[in-house]
Protein backbone atom coordinates (compact mmCIF):
# COMPACT_ATOMS: atom_id res chain seq x y z
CA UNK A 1 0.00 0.00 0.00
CA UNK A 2 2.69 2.52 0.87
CA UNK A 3 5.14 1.74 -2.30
CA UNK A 4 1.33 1.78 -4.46
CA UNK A 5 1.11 5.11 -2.47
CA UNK A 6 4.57 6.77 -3.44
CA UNK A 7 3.96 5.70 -6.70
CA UNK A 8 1.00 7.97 -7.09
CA UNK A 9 3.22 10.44 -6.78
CA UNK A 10 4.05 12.57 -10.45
CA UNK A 11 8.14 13.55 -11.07
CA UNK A 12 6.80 16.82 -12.04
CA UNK A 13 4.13 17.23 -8.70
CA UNK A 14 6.99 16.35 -6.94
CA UNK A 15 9.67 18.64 -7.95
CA UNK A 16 6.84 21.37 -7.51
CA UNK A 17 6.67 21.07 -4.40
CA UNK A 18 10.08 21.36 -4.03
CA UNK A 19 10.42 24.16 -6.36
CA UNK A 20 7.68 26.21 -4.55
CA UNK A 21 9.69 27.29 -1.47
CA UNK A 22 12.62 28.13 -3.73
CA UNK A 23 10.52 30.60 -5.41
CA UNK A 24 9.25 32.12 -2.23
CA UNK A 25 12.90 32.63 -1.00
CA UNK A 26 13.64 33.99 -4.47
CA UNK A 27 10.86 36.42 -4.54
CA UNK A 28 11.85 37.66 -0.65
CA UNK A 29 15.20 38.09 -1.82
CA UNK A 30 14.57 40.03 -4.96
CA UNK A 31 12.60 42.39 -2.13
CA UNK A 32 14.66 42.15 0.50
CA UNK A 33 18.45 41.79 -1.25
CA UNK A 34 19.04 43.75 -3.91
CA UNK A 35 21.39 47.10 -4.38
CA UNK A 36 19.09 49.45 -3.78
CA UNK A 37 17.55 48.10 -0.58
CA UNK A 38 21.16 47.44 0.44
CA UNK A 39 22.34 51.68 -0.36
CA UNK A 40 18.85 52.37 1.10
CA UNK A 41 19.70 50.70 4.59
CA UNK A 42 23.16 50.55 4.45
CA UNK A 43 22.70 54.93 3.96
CA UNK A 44 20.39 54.78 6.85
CA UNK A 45 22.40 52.89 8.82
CA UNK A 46 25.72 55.05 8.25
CA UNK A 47 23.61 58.38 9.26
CA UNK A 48 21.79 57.25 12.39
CA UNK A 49 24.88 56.38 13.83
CA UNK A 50 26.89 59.31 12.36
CA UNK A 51 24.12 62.44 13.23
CA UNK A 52 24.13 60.18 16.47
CA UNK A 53 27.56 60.92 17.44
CA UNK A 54 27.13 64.33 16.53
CA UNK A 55 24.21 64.70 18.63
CA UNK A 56 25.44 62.83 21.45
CA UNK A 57 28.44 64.72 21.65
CA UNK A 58 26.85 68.09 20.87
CA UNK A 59 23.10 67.97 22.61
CA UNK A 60 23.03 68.76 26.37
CA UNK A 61 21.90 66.85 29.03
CA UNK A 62 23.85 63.59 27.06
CA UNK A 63 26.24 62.02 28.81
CA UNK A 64 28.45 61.62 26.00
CA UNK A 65 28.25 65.47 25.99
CA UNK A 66 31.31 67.61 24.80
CA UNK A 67 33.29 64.58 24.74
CA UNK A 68 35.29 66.05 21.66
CA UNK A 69 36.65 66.04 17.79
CA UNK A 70 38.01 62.45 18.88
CA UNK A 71 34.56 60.57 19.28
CA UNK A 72 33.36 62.51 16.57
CA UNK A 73 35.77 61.05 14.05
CA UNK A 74 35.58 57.59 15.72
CA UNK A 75 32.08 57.78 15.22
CA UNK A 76 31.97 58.57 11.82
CA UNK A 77 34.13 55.42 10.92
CA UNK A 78 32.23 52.93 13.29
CA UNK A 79 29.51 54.79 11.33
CA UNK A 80 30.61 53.86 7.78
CA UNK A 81 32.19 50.02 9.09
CA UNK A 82 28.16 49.04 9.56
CA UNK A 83 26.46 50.81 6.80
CA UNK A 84 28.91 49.04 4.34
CA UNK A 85 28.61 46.17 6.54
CA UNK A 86 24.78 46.11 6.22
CA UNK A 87 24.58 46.84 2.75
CA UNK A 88 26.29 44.27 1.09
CA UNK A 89 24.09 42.00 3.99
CA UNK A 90 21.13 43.39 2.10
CA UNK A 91 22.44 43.09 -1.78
CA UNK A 92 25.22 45.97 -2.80
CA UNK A 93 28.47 44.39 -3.13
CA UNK A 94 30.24 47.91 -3.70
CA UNK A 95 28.34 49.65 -0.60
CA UNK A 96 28.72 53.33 -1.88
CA UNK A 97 26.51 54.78 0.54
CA UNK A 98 27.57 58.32 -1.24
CA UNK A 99 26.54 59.51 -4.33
CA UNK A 100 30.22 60.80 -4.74
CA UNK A 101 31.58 57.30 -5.06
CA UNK A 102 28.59 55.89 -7.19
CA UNK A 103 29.40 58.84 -9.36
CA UNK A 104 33.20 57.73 -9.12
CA UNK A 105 32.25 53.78 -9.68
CA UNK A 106 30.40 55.30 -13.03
CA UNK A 107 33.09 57.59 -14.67
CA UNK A 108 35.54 54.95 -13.51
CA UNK A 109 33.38 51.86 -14.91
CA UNK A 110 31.88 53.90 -18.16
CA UNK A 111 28.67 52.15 -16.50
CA UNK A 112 25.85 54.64 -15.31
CA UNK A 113 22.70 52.55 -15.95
CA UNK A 114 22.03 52.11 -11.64
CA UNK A 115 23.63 55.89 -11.09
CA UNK A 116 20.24 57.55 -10.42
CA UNK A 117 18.26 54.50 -8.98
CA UNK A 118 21.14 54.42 -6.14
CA UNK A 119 21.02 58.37 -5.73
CA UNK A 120 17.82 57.95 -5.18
CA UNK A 121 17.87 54.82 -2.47
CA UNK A 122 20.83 56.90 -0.66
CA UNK A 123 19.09 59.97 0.10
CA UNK A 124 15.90 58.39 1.33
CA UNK A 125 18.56 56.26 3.61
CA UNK A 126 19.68 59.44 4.90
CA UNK A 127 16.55 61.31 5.71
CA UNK A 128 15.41 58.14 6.98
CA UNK A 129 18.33 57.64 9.18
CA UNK A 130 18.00 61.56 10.32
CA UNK A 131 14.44 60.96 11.06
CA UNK A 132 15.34 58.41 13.34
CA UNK A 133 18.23 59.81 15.22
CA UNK A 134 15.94 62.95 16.11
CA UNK A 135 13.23 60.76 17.57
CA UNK A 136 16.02 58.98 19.73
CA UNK A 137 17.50 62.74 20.90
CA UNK A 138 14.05 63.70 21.19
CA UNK A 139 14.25 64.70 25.07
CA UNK A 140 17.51 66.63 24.47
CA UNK A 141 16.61 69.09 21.91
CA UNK A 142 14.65 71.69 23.78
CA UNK A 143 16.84 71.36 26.82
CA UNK A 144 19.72 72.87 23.81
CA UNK A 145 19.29 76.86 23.71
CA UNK A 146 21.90 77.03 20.50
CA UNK A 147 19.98 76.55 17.07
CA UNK A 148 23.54 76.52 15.36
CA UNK A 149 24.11 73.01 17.77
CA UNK A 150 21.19 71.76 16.89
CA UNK A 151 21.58 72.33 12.86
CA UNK A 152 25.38 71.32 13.48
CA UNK A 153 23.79 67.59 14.55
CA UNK A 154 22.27 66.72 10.88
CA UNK A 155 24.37 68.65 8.22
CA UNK A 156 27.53 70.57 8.16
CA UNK A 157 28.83 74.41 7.98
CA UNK A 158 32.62 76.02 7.64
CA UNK A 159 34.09 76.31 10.44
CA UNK A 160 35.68 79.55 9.05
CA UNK A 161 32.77 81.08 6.53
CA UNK A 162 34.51 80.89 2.89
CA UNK A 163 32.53 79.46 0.19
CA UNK A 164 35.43 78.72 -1.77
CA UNK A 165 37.70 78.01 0.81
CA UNK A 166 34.87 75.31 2.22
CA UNK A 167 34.11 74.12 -1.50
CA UNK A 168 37.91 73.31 -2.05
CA UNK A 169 38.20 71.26 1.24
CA UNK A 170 35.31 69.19 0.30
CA UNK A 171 36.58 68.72 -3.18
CA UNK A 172 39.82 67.63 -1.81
CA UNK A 173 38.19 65.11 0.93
CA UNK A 174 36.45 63.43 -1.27
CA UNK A 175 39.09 63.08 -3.94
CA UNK A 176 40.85 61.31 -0.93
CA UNK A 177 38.47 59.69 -0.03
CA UNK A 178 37.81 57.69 -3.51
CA UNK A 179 41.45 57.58 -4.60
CA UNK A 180 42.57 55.78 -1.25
CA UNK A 181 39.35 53.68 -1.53
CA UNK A 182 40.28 52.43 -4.99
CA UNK A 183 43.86 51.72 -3.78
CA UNK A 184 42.42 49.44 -1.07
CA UNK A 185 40.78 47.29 -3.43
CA UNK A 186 43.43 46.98 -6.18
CA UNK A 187 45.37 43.95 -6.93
CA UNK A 188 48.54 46.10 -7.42
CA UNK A 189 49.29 45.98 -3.58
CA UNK A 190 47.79 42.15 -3.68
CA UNK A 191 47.24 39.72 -6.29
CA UNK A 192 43.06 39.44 -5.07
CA UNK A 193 43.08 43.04 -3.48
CA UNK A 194 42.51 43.04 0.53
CA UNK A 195 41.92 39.75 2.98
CA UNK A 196 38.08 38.78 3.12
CA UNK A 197 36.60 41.70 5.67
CA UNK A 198 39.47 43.58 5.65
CA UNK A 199 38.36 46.00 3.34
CA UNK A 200 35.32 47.82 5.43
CA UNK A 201 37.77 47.80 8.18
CA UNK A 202 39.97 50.06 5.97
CA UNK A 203 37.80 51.99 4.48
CA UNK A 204 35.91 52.87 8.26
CA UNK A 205 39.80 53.89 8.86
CA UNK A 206 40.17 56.11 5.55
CA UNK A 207 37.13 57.93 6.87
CA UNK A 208 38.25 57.99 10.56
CA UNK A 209 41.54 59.44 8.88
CA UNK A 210 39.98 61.86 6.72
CA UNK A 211 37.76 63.45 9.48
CA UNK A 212 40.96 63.51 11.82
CA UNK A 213 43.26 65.40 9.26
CA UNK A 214 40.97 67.45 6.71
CA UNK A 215 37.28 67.25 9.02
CA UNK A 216 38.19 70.41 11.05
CA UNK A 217 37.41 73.01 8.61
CA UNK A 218 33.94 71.99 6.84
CA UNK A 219 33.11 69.17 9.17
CA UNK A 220 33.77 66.61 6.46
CA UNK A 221 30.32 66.44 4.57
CA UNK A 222 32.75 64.38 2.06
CA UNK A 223 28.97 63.07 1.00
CA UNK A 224 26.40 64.90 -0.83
CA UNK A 225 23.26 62.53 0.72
CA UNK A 226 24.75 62.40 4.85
CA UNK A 227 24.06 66.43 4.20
CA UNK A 228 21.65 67.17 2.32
CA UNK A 229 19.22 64.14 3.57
CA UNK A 230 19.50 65.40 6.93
CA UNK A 231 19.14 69.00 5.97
CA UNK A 232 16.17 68.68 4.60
CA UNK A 233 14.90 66.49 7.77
CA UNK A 234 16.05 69.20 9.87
CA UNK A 235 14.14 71.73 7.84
CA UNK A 236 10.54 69.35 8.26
CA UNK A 237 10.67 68.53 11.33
CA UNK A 238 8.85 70.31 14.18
CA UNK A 239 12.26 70.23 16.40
CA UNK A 240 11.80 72.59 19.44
CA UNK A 241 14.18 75.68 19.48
CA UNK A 242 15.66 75.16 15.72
CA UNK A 243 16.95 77.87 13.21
CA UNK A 244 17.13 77.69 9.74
CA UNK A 245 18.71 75.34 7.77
CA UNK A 246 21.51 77.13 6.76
CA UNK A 247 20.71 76.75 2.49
CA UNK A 248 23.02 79.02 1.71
CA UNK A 249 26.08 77.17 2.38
CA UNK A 250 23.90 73.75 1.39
CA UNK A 251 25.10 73.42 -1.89
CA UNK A 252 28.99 73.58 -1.21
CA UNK A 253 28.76 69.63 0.50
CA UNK A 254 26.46 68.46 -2.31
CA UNK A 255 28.69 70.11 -5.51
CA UNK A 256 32.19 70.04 -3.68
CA UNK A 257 31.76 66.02 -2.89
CA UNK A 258 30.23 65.57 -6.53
CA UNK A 259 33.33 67.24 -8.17
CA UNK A 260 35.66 65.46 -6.31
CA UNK A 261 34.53 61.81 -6.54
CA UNK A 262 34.01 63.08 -10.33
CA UNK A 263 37.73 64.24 -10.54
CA UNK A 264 38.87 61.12 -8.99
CA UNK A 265 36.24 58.59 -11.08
CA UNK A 266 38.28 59.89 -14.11
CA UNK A 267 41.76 59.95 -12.58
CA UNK A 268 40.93 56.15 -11.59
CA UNK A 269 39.86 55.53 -15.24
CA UNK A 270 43.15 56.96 -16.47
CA UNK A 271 44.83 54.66 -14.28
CA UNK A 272 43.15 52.02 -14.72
CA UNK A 273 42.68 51.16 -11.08
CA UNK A 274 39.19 49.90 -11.35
């Protein structure tokens, strides 16, 4: 009875059935894995915990309160080491989490079919990720009387007001930032480029560098979405006892950043470190 049983059984039903959660897993990871959900939360990821720092270091009534430059800077690169981390988890090998560098990877590649789509899933990381820090400060704002702190926590400023001063340091960070980037991952300094998870580490130190040598004077925006995503959150949201939002000086870390990872894309390309 059993064998007259499995013998019922079709090849094809069979396979079917084993086909069907396949497809399922499939279908959740063409949702759930892909490079746009992974610049989308890896973005988000890299700004809650960056505007965190900033506002944990800057907001009063935090115990991590004017704890300094220092935990600023380490921040930032912890910052970075789990966005990247999260977002190739979630689908994007390359991790950009900048429109800088996926305007680098494009110049550099002569590929910009995914340049917009990941623009796009990088900025709604970052006002997402903004959105979220604020409601985490959200007892510490009004207890802050300086709207200049408060703005300081989601975007950046010159520390010394000169447009083109400011505009040349961020040009200059980010060229830095994508040049030493690419050099990490060539095969010139190893036949199959860094160890396995050596590169985020790295690259969370290139930033951690970058923000400790060149940060001082613009606050190392180096990243047109970390400023201008939280920007414009700071500008919608009801936050007790803000200012403006400082648009004046917004586009210098949007065009500066752009320039330089475009500088560097093609300076790559010539080089042929790609």
């Amino acid at each position: 009875m059993l064998a007259s049983r499995k013998s019922t059984i079709s090849p094809d039903s069979a396979q079917n059935r084993r086909g069907a959660p396949r497809r399922g897993t499939a279908l959740k990871e063409v949702l759930m894995q892909s490079p746009w959900v992974g610049e989308f939360l890896g973005t988000l990821i890299l700004v809650l915990l960056g505007n965190g720092v900033n506002a944990g270091v800057t907001l009063r009534k935090s115990y991590a309160a004017d704890s300094g430059w220092m935990v600023v800077a380490t921040g930032w690169a912890l910052a970075v080491l789990c966005g990247v981390l999260v977002a190739q988890a979630f689908g994007s090998a390359g991790a950009n989490l900048n429109p800088a560098i996926t305007l680098a990877s494009a110049i550099s590649s002569g590929d910009y079919s995914q340049l917009l789509s990941l623009w796009l899933a990088q900025m709604l990381g970052a006002m997402c990720g903004a959105a979220l820090m604020a409601l985490h400060y959200a007892p510490h704002w009004r207890p802050t009387p300086d709207p200049a702190a408060k703005l300081g926590v989601f975007c950046t400023n010159g520390a010394v007001p000169n447009p083109l001063s400011n505009f040349i340091g961020e040009v200059i960070g980010t060229m830095v930032l994508v040049i030493v980037a690419g050099a990490i991952f060539y095969r010139g300094g190893s036949a199959t480029g860094p160890v396995a998870g050596v590169g985020q580490w790295l690259v969370a130190s290139l930033v951690w560098g970058i923000g400790l040598s060149l940060g001082g004077t613009t606050g190392y925006a180096i990243n047109p979405a970390r400023d201008l995503g939280p920007r414009l959150v700071h500008a919608l949201l009801p936050i007790p006892g803000k200012g403006g939002s400082n648009w004046r000086y917004a586009p210098i870390p949007v065009v500066g950043p752009l320039l330089g990872g475009a500088l560097a894309g093609l300076l790559l390309r010539i080089a042929h470190l790609t």
